[in-house]
N, C-alpha and C. Protein backbone atom coordinates (compact mmCIF):
# COMPACT_ATOMS: atom_id res chain seq x y z
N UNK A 1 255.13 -103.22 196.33
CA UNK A 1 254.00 -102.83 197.15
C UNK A 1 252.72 -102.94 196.31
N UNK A 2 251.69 -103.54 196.62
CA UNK A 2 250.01 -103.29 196.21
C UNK A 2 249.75 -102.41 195.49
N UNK A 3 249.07 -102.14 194.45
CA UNK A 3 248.80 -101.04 193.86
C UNK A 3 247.71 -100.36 194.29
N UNK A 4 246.71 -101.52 195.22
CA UNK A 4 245.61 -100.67 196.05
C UNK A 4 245.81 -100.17 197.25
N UNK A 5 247.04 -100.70 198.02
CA UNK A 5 247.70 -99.96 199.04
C UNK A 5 248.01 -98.75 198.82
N UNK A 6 248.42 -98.05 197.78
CA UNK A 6 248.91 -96.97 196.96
C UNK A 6 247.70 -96.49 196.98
N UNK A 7 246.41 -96.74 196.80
CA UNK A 7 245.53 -95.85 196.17
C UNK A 7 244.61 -95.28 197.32
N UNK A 8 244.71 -96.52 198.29
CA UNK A 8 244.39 -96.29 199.65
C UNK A 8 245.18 -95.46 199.95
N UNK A 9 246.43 -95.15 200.04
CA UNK A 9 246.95 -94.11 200.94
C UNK A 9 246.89 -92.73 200.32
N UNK A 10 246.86 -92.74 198.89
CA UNK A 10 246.31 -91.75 198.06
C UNK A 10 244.99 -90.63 198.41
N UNK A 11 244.25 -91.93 198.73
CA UNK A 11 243.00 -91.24 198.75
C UNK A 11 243.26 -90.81 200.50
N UNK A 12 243.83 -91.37 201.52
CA UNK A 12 243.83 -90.48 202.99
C UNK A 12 244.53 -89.63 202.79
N UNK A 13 245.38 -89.28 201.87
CA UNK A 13 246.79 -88.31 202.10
C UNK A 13 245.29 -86.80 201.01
N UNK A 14 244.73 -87.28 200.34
CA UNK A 14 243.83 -86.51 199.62
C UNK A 14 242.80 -85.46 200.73
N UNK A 15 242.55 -86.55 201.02
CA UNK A 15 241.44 -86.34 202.05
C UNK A 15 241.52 -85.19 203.58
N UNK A 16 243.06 -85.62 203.82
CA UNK A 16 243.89 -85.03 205.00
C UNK A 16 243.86 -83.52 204.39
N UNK A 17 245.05 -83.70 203.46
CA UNK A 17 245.29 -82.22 202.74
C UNK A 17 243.94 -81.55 202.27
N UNK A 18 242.80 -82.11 202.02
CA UNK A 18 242.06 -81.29 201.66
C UNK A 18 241.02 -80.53 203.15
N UNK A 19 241.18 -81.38 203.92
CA UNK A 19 240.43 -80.93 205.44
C UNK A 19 241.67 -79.82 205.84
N UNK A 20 242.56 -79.55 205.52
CA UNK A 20 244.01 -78.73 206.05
C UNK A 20 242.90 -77.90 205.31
N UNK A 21 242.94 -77.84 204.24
CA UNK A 21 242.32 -76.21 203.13
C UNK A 21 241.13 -75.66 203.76
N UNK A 22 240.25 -76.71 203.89
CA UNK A 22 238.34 -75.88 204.46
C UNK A 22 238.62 -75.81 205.79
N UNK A 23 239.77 -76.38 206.80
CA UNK A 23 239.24 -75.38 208.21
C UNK A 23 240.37 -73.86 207.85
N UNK A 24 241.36 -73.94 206.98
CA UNK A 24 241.81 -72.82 206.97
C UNK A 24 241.49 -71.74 206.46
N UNK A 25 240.95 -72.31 205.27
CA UNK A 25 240.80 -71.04 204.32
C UNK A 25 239.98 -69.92 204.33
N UNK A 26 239.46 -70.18 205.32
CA UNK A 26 238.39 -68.95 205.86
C UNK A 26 238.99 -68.11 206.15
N UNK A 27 239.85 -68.19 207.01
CA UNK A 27 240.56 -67.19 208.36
C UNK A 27 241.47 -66.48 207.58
N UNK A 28 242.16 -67.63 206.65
CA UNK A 28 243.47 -67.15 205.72
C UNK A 28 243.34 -66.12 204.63
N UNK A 29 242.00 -66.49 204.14
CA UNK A 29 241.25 -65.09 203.37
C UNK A 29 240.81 -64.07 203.89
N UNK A 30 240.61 -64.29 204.98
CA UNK A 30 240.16 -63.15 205.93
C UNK A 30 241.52 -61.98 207.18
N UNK A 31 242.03 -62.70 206.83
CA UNK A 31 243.28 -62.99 208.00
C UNK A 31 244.73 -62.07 207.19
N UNK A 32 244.88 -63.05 206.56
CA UNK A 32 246.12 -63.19 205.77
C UNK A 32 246.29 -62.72 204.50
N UNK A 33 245.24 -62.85 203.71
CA UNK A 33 245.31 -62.15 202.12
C UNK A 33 245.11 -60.90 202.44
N UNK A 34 244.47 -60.22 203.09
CA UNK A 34 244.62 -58.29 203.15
C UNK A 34 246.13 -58.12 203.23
N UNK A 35 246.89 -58.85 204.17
CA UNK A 35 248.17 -58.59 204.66
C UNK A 35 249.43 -58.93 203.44
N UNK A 36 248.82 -59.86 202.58
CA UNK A 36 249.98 -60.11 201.38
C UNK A 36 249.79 -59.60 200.31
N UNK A 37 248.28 -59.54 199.51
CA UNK A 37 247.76 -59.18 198.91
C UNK A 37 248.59 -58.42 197.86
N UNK A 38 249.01 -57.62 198.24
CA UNK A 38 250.03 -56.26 197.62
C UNK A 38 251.54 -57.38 197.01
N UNK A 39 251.82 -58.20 197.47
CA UNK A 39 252.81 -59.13 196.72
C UNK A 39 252.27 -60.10 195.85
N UNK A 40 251.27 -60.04 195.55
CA UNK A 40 250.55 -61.13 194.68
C UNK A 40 249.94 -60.57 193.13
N UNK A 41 250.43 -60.64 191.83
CA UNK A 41 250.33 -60.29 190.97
C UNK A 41 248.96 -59.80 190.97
N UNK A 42 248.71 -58.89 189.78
CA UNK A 42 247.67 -58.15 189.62
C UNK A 42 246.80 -59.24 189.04
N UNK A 43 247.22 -59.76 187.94
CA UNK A 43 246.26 -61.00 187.61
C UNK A 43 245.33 -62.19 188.25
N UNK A 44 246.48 -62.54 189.39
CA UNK A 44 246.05 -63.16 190.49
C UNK A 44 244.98 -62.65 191.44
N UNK A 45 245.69 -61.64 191.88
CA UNK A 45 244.53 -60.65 193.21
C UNK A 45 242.88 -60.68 192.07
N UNK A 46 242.91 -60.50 191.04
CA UNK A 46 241.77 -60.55 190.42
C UNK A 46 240.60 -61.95 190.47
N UNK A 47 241.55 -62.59 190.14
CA UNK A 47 240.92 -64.31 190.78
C UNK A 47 240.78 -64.20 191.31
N UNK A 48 241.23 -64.24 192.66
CA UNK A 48 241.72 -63.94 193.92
C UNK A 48 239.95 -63.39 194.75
N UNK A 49 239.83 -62.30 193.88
CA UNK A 49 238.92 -61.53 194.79
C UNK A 49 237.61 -62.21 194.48
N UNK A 50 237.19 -63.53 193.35
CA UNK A 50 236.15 -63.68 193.70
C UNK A 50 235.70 -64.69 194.71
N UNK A 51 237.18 -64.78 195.57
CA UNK A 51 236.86 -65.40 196.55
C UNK A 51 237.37 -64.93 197.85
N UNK A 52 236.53 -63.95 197.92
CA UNK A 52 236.96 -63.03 198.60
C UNK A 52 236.06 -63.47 200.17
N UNK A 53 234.92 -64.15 199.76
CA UNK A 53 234.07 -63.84 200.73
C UNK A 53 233.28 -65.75 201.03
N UNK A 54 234.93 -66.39 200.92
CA UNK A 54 234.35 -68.11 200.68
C UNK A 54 234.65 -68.63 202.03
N UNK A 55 233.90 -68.91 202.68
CA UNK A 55 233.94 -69.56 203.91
C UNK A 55 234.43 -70.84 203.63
N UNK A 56 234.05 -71.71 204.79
CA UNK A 56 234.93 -72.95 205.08
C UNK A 56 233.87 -73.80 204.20
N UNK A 57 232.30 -73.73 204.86
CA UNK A 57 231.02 -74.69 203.76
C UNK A 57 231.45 -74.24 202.26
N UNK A 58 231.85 -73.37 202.04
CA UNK A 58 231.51 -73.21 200.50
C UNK A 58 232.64 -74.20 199.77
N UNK A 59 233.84 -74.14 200.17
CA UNK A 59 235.02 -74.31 199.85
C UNK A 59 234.97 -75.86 200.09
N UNK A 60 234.17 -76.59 201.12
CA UNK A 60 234.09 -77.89 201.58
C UNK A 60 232.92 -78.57 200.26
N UNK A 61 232.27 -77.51 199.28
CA UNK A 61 231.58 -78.13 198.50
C UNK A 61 232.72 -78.48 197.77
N UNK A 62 233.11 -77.03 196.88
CA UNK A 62 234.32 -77.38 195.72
C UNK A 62 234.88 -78.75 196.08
N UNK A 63 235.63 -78.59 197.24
CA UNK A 63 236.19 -79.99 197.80
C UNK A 63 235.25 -81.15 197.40
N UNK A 64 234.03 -81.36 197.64
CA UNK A 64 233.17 -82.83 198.20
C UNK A 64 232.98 -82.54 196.05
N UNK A 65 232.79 -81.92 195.45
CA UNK A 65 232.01 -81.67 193.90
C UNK A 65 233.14 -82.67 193.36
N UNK A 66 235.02 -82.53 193.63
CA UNK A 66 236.01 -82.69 192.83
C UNK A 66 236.12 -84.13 193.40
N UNK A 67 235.73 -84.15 194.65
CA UNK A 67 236.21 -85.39 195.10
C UNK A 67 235.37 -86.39 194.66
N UNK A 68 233.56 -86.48 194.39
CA UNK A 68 233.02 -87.38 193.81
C UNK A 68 233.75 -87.87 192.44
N UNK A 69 234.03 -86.79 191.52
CA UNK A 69 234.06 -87.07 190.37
C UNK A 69 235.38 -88.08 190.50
N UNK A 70 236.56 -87.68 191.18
CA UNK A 70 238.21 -87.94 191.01
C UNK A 70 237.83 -89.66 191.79
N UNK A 71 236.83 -89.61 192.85
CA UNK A 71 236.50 -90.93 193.63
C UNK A 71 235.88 -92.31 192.38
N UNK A 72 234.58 -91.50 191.59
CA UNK A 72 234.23 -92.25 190.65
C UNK A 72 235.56 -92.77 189.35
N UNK A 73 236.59 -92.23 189.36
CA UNK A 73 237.50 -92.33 188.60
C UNK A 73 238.38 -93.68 189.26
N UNK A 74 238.62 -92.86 190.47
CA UNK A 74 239.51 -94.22 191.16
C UNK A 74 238.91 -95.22 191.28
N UNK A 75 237.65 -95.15 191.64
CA UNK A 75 237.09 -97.01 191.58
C UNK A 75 237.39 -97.31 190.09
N UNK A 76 236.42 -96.79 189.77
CA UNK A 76 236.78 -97.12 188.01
C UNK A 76 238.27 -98.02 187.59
N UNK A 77 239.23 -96.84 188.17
CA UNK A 77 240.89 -97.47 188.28
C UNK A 77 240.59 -99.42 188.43
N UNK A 78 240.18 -98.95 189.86
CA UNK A 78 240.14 -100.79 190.51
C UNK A 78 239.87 -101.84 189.91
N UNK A 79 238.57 -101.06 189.87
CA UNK A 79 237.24 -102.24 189.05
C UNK A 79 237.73 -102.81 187.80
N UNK A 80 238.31 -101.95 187.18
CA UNK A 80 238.45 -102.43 185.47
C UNK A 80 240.02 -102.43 185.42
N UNK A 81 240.92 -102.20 186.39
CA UNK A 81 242.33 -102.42 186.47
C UNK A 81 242.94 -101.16 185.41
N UNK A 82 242.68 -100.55 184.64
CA UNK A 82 242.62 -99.12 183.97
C UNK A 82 243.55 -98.15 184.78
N UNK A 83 244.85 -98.55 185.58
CA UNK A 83 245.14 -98.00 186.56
C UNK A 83 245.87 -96.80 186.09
N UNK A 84 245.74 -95.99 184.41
CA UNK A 84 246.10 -94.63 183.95
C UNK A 84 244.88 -94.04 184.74
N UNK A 85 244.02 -93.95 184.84
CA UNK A 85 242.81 -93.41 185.67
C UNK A 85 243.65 -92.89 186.75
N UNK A 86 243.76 -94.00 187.44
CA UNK A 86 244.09 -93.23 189.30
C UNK A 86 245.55 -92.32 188.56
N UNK A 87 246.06 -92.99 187.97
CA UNK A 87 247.72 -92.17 187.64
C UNK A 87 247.57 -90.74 187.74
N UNK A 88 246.41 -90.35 186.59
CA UNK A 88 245.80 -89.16 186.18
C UNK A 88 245.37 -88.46 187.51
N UNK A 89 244.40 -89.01 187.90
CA UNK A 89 244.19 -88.48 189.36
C UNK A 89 245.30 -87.79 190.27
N UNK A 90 245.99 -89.30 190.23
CA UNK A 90 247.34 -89.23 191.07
C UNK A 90 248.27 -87.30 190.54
N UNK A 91 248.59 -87.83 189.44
CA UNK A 91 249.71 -86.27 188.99
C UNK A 91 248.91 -85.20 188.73
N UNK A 92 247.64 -85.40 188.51
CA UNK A 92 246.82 -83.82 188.75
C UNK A 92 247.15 -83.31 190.54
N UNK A 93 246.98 -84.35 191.46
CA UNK A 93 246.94 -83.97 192.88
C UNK A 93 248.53 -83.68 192.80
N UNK A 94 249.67 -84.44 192.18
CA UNK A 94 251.09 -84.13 192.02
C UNK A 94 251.33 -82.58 192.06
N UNK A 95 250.77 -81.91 191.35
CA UNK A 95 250.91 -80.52 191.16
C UNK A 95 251.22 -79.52 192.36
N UNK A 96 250.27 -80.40 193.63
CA UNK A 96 250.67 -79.73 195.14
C UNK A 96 251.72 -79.78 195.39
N UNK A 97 252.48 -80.41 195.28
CA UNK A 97 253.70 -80.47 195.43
C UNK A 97 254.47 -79.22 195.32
N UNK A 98 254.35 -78.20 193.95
CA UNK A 98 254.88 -76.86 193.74
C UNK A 98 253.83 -75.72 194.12
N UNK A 99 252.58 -76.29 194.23
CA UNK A 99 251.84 -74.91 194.33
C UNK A 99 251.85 -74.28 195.58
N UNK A 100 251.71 -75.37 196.81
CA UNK A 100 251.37 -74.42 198.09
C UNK A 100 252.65 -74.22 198.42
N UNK A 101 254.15 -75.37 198.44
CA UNK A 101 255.32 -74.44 199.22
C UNK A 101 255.67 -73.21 198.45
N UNK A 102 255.38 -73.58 196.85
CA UNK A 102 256.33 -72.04 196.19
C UNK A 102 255.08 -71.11 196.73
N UNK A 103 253.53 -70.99 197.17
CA UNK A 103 252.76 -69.90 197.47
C UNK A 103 253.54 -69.55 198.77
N UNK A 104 253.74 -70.47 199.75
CA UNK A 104 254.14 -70.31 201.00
C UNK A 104 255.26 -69.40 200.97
N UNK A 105 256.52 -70.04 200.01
CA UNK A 105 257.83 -69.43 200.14
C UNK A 105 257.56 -67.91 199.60
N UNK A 106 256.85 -67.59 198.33
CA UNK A 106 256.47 -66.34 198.02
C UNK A 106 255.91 -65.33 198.87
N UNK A 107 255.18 -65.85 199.32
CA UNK A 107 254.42 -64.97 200.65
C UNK A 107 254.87 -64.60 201.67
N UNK A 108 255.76 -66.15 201.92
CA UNK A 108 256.53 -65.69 203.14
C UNK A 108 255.23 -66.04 204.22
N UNK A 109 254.62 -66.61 204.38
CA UNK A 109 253.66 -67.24 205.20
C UNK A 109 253.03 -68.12 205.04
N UNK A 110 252.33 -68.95 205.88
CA UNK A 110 251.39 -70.58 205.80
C UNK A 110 250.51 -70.07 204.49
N UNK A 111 250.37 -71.24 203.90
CA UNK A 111 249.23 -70.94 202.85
C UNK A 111 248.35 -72.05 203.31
N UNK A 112 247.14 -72.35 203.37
CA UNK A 112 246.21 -73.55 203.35
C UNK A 112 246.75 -74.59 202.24
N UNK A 113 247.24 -75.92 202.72
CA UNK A 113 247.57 -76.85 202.16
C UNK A 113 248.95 -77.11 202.54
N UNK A 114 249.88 -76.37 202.93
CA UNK A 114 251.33 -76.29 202.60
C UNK A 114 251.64 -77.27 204.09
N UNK A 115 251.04 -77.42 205.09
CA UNK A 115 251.45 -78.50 206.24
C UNK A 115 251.50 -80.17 205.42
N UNK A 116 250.31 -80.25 205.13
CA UNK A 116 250.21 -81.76 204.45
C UNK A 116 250.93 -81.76 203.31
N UNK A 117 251.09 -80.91 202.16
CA UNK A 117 252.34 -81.08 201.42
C UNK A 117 253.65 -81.33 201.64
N UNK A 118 254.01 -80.25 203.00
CA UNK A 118 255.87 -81.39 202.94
C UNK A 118 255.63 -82.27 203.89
N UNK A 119 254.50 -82.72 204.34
CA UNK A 119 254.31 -83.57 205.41
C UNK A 119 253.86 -84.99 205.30
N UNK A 120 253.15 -85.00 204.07
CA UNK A 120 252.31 -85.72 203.40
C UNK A 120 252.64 -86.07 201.79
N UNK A 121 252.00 -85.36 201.54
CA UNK A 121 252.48 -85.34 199.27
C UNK A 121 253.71 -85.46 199.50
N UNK A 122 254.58 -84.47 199.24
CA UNK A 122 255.93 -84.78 198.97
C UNK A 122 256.61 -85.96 199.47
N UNK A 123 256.47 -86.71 200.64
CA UNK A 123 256.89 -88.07 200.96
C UNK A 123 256.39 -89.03 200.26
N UNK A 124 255.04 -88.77 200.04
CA UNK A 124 254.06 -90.09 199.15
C UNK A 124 254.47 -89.88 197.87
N UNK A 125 254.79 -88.80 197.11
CA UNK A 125 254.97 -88.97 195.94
C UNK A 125 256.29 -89.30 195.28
N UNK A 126 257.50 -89.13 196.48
CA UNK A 126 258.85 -89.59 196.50
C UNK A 126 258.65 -90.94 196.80
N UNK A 127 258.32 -91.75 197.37
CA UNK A 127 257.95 -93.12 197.17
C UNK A 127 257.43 -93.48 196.12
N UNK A 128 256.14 -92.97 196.04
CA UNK A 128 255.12 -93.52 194.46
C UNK A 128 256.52 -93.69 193.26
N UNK A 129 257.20 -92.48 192.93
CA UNK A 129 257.77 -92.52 191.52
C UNK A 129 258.95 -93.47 191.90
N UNK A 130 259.58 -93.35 193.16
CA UNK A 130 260.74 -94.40 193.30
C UNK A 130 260.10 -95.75 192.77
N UNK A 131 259.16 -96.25 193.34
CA UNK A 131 258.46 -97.57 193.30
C UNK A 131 258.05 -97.65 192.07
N UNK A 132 257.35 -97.07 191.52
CA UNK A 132 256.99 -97.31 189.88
C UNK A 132 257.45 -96.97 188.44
N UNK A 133 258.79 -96.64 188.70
CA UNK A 133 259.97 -96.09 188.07
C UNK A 133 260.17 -96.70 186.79
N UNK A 134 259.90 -98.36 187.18
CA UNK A 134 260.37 -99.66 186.68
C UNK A 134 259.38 -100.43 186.34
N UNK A 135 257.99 -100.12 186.42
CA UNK A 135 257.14 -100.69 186.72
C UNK A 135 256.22 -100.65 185.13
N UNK A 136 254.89 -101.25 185.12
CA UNK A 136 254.28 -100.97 183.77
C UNK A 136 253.09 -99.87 184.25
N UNK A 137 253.29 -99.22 185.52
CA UNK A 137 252.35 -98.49 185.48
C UNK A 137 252.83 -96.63 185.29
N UNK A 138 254.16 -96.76 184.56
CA UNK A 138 254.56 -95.67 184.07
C UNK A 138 255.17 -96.05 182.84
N UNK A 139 254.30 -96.17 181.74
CA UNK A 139 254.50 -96.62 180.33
C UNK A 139 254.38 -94.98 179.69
N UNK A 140 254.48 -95.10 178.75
CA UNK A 140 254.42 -94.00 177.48
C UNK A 140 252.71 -94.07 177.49
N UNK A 141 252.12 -95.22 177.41
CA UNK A 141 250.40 -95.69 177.06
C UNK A 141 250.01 -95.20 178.23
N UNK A 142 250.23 -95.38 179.16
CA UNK A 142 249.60 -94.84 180.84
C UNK A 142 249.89 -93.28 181.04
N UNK A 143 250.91 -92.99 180.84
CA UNK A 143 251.13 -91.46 180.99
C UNK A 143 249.94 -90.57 180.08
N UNK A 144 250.15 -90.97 178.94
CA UNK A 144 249.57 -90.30 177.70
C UNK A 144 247.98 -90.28 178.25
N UNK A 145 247.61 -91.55 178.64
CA UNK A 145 245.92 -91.80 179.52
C UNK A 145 245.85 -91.01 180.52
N UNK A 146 247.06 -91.00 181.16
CA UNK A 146 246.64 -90.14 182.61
C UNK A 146 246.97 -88.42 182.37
N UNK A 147 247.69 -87.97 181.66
CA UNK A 147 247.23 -86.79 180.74
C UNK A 147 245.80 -86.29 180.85
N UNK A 148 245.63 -87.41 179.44
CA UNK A 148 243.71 -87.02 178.83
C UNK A 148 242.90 -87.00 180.35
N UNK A 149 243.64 -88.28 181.19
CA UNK A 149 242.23 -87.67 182.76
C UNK A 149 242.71 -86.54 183.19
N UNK A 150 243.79 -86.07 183.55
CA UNK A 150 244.20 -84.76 183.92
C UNK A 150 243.28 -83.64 182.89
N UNK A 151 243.84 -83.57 181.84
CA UNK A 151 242.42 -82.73 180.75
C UNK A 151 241.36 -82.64 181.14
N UNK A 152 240.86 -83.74 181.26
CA UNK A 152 239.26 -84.12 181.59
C UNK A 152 238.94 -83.36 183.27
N UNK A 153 239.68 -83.36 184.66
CA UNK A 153 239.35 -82.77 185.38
C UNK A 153 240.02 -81.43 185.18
N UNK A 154 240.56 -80.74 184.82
CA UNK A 154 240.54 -79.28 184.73
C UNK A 154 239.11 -78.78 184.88
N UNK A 155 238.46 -78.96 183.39
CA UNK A 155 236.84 -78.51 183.94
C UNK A 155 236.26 -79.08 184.90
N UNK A 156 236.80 -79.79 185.46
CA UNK A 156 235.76 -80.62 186.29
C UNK A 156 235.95 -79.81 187.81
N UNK A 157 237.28 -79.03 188.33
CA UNK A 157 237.73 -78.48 189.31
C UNK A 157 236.97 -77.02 188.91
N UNK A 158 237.13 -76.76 188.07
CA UNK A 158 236.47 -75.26 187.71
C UNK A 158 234.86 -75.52 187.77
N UNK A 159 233.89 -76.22 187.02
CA UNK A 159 232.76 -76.29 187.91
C UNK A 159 232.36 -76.18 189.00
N UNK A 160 233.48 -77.47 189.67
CA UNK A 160 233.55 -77.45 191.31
C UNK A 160 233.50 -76.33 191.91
N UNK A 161 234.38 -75.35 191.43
CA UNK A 161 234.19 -74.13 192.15
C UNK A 161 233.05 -73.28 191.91
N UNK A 162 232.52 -73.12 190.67
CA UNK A 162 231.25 -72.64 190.43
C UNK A 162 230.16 -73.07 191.51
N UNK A 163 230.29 -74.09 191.16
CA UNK A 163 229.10 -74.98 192.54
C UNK A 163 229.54 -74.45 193.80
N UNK A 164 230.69 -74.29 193.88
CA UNK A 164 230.84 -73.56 195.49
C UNK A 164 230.36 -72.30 195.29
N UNK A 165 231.31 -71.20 194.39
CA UNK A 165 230.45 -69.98 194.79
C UNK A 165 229.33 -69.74 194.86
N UNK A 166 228.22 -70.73 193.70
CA UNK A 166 226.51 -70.81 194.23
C UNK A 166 225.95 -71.11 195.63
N UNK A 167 226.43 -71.55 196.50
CA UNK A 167 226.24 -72.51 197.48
C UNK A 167 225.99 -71.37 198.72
N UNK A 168 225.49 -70.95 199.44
CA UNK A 168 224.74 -70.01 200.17
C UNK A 168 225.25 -70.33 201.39
């Protein structure tokens, strides 16, 4: 299969799951975290509470802040064929995979994200690794690259959110 077919469907399956999070996460913070709250580590509820009061715009910045940067990355991927870039991209977004069903299964209720994860990610990313298993775009040299981009957006998601909680 194409490797820009892949990146294309990457970026809708991104895009999908992330519109699942900003129409939910309002309601679900409002809604739903009073009601679980008490099962959610003390450490957590502390994070937790400084977003206590994040609507759907605020949360749609974080979203649009992570997505320029991760977007300027994936062209980048294209343009210069550098395709540890999107990889990086790619297994940072991999991570959904465990975060929203194990939040879901813990809670014991929908979490924002967890529809497009077994619906979405988890199918795309059971293809992706079947398909590139064998391939040169899972080398020891590409992993190790798509790492350092994984590194590199950590801060880049944590700004993101800064910029959201500023955002009025």
């Amino acid at each position: 299969m194409d490797l820009n077919l892949w990146v294309l469907t990457f970026l809708i399956i991104f895009m999908l799951h992330n519109l699942e999070e900003i129409i939910t996460i309002e309601k679900w913070i409002q809604k739903t975290y009073p009601r679980v709250s008490r099962m959610i580590p003390l450490f957590v509820q502390k994070e937790l509470k400084k977003y206590k009061d994040i609507t759907s715009a605020k949360f749609a910045v974080v979203v649009f802040v992570f997505s320029v940067f991760t977007s300027i990355l994936i062209l980048i991927a294209v343009i210069t064929q550098h395709y540890y870039l999107f990889l990086g991209v790619n297994l940072l977004f991999a991570i959904n995979i465990f975060t929203h069903p194990l939040q879901a299964l813990y809670l014991r209720c929908y979490t924002p994200g967890v529809l497009t994860s077994f619906l979405l990610i988890i199918p795309y990313y059971s293809l992706f690794f079947y398909q590139f298993k064998n391939t040169d775009i899972l080398t020891l040299s590409s992993i190790v690259g798509a790492i350092v981009v994984m590194v590199f957006l950590i801060p880049v998601f944590f700004i993101s959110h800064k910029i959201g909680e500023k955002w009025s």
